[in-house]
Protein backbone atom coordinates (compact mmCIF):
# COMPACT_ATOMS: atom_id res chain seq x y z
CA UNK A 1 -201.31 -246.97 11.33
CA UNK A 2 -203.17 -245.24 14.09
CA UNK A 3 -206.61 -244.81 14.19
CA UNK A 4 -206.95 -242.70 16.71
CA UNK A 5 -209.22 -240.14 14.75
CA UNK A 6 -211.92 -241.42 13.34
CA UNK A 7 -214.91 -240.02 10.91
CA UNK A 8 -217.29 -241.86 13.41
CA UNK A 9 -217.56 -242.87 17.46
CA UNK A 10 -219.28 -245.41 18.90
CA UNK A 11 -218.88 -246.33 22.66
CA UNK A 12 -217.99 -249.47 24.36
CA UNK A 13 -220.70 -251.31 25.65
CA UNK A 14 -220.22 -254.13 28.29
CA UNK A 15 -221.30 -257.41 28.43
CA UNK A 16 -224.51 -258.51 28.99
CA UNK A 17 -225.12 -258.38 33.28
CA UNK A 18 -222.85 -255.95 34.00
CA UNK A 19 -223.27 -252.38 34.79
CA UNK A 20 -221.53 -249.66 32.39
CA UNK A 21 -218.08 -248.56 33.39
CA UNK A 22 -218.22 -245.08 35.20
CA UNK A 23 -216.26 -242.48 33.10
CA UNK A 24 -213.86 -240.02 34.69
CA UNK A 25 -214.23 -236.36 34.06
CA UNK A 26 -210.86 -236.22 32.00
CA UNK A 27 -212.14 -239.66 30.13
CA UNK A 28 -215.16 -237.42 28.96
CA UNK A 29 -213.80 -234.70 28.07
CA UNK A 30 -210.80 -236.69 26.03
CA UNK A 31 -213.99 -238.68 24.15
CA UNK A 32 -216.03 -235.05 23.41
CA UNK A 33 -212.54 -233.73 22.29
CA UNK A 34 -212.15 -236.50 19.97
CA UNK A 35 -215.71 -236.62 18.96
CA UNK A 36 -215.56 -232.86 18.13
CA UNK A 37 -212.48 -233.05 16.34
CA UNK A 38 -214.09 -235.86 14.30
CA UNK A 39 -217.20 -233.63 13.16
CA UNK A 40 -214.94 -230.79 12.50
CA UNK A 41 -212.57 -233.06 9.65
CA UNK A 42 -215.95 -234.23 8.47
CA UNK A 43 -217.35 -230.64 8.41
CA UNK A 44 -214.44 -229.61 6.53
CA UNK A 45 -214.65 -232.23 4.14
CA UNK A 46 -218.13 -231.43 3.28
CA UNK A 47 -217.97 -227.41 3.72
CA UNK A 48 -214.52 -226.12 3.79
CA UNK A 49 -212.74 -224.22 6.06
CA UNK A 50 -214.89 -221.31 5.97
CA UNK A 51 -218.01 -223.17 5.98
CA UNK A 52 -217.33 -224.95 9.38
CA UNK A 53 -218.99 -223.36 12.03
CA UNK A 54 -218.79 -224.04 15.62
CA UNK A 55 -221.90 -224.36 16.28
CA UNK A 56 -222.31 -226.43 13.57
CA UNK A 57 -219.39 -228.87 14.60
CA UNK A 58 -221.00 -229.43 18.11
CA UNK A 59 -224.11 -229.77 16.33
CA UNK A 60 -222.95 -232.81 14.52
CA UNK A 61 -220.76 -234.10 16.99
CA UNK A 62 -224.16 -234.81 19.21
CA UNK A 63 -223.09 -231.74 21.57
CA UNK A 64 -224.26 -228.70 22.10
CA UNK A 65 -223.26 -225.76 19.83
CA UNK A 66 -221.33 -223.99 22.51
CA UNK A 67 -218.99 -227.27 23.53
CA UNK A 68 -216.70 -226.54 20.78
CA UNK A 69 -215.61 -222.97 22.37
CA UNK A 70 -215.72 -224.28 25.84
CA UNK A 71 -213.20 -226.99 25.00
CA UNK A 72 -211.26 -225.53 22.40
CA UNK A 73 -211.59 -222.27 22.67
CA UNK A 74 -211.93 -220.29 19.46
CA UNK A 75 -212.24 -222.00 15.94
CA UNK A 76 -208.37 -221.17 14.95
CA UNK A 77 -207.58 -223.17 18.28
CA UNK A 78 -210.22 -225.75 17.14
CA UNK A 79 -208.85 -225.93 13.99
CA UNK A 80 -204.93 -226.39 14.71
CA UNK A 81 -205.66 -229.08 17.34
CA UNK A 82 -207.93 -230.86 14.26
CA UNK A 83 -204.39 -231.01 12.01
CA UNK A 84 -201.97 -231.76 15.03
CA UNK A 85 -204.51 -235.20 15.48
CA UNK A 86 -204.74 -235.77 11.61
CA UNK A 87 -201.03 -235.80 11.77
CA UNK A 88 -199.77 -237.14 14.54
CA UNK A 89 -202.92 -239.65 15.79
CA UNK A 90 -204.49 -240.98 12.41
CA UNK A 91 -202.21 -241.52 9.44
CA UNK A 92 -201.24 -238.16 7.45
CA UNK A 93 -197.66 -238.26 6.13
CA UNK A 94 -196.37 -241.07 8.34
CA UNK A 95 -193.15 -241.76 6.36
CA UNK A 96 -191.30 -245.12 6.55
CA UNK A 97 -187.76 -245.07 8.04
CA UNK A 98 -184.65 -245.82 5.74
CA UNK A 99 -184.47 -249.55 5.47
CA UNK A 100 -181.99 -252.70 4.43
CA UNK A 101 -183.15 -252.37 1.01
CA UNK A 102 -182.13 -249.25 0.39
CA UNK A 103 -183.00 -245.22 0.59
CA UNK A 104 -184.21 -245.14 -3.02
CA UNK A 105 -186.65 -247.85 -2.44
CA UNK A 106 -188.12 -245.97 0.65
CA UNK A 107 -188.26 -243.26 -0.95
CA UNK A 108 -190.52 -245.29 -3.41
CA UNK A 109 -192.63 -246.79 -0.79
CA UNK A 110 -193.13 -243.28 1.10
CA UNK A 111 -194.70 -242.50 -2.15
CA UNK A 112 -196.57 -244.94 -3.03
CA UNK A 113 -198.01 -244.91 0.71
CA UNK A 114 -198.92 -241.43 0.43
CA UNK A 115 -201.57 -242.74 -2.98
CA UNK A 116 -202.60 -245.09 -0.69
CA UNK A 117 -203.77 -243.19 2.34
CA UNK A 118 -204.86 -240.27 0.06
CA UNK A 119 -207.67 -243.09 -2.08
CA UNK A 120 -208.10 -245.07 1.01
CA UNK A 121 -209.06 -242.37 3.17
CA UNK A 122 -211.07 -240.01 0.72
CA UNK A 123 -212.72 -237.73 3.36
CA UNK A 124 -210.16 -237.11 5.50
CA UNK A 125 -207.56 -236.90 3.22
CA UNK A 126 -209.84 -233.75 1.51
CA UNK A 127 -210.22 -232.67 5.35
CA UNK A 128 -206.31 -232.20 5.34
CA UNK A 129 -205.64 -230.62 2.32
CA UNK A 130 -208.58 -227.95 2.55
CA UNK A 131 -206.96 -226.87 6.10
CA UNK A 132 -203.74 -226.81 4.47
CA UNK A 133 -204.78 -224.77 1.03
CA UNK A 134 -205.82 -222.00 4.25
CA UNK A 135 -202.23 -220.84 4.60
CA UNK A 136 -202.43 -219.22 1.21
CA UNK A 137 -205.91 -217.69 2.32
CA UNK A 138 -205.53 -213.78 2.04
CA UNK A 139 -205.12 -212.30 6.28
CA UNK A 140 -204.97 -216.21 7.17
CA UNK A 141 -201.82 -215.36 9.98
CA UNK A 142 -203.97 -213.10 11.10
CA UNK A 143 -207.21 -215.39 11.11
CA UNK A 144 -205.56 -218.44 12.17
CA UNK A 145 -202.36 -217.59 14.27
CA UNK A 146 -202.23 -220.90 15.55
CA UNK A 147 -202.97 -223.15 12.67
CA UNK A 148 -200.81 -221.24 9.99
CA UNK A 149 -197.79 -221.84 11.79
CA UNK A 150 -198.73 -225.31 12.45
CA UNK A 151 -199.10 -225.64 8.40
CA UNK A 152 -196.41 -224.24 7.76
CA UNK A 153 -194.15 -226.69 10.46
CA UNK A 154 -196.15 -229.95 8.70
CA UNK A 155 -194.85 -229.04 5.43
CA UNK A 156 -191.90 -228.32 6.29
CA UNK A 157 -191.01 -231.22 7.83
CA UNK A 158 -192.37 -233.32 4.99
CA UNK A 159 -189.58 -231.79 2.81
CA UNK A 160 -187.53 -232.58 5.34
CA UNK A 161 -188.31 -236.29 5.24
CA UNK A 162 -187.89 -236.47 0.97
CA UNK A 163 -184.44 -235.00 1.62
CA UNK A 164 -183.55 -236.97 4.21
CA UNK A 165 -184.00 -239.85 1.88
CA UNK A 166 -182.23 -238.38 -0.79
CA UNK A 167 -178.97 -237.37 1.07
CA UNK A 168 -178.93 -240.92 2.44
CA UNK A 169 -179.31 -242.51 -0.98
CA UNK A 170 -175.88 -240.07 -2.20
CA UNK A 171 -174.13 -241.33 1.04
CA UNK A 172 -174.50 -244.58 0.25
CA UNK A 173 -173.63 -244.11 -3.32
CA UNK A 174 -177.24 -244.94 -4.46
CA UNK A 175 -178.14 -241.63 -5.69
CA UNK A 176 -176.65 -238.85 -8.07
CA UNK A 177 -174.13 -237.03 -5.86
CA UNK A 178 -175.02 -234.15 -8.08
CA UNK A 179 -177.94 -233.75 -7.76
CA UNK A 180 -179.74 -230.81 -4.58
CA UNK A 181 -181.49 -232.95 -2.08
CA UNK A 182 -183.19 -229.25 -0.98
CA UNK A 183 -184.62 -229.12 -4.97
CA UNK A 184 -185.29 -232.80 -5.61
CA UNK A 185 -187.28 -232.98 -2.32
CA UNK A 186 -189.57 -229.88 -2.99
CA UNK A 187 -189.86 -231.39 -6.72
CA UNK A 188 -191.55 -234.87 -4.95
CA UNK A 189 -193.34 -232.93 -2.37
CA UNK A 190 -195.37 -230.20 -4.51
CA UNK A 191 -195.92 -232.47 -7.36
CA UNK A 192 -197.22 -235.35 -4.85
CA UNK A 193 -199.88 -232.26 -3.08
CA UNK A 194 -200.77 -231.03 -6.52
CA UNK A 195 -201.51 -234.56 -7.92
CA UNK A 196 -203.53 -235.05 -4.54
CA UNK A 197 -205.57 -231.97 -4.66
CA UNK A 198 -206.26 -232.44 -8.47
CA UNK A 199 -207.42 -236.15 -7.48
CA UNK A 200 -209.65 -234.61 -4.63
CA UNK A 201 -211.12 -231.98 -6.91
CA UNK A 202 -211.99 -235.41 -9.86
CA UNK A 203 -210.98 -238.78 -8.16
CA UNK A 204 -212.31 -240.16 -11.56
CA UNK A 205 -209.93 -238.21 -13.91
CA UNK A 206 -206.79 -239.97 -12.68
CA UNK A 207 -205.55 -243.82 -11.79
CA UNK A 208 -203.91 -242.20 -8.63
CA UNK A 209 -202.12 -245.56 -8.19
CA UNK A 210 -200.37 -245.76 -11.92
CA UNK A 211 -199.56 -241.90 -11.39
CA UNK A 212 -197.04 -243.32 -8.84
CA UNK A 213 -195.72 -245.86 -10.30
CA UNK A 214 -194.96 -244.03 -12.76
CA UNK A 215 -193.68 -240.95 -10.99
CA UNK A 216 -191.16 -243.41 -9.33
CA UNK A 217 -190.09 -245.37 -12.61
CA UNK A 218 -189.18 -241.21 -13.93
CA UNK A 219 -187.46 -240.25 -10.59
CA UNK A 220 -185.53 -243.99 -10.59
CA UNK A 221 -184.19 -242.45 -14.30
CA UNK A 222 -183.68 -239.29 -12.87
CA UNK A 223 -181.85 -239.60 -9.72
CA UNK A 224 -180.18 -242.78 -9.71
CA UNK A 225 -176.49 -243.85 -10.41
CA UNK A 226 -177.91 -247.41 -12.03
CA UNK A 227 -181.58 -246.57 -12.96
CA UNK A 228 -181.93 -250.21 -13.99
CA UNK A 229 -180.78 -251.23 -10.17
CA UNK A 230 -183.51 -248.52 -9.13
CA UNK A 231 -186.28 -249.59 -11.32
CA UNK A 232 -186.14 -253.04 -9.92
CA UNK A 233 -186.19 -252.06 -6.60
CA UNK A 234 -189.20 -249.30 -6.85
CA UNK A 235 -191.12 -252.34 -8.73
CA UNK A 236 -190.01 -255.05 -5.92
């Protein structure tokens, strides 16, 4: 897991006796980029989309409240560049590959990872989802033209990983041949954001963690050719 996005910054200090390390102009403006990007996911978090101003964001970040539009230049710009790092950088979504134990039981564990980053991660994992709920904003292409499409490519693309398991599994004769990989992986997909955003919205209200256990053990009796074989990989 990468951590390069992270709720807070600190900066290296050196040793005791030796003078700080200059900073390049690009290494500054990388570390006020990351620092802004950091008080915009925690802005988000706190105020929603709608409720994070620029100004604001450079306020927090320990900037002034013009840095954000100098460097990023409008808040849709701000705001895309915010996901892309949550995605790519930090942890969002970072699906296993296909291993020796089978597609099923990655499948499993690409759930039960996603539980795990979404209750491990609390404010950024709210960060993400309120950016992503903004694609079903009324206008929002028109608001956002850069972070809608961006939205729309992350989800997308997460489908795209479910079914990639499940065509593997039916290749390998691991999985009901009958069954649509297209269906079965937007099944796993919206019920895994609604259970997140519900969690979000009352963390208290549900043991995210038995949730997908369970959710496994139903799709194991659901999708497999030997749900017993299934059910004792998901629980290994």
């Amino acid at each position: 897991m990468r951590h390069a996005v992270a709720m807070t910054q600190s900066a290296k200090t050196p040793p005791d006796g030796e003078k700080p390390v200059r900073m390049t102009q690009q290494e500054r403006r990388a570390r006020s980029q990351r620092r802004i990007i950091s008080a915009t996911l925690r802005t988000i978090a706190k105020q929603g989309v709608a409720g994070a101003s620029l100004a604001e964001i450079g306020e927090l970040a320990g900037y002034s409240r013009g840095l954000p539009a100098h460097l990023f230049g409008n808040k849709d710009k701000l705001l895309a560049e915010s996901l892309r790092r949550l995605m790519v950088d930090y942890w969002i979504e970072d699906f296993p590959e296909i291993n020796s134990r089978g597609a099923f039981a990655t499948l499993a564990a690409a759930i039960g990872k996603w539980v795990h980053d979404l209750s491990a991660h609390n404010e950024l994992s709210r960060a993400h989802l309120l950016l992503l709920q903004e694609a079903n904003v009324g206008m929002a292409e028109q608001a956002y033209p850069e972070l809608i499409p961006l939205i729309r490519q992350y989800v997308g693309g997460s489908e795209k990983r479910f079914r990639a398991y499940i065509a593997a599994g039916q290749e390998a004769g691991e999985i009901d041949p009958d069954l649509d990989p297209d269906f079965e992986a937007l099944l796993i997909h919206t019920t895994l954001r609604g259970v997140s955003l519900r969690w979000l919205i009352e963390p208290s209200s549900i043991d995210i963690q038995k949730f997908a256990d369970r959710f496994v053990e139903r799709l194991s009796k659901q999708m497999l050719a030997d749900p017993a074989g299934g059910e004792a990989m998901a629980a290994g």
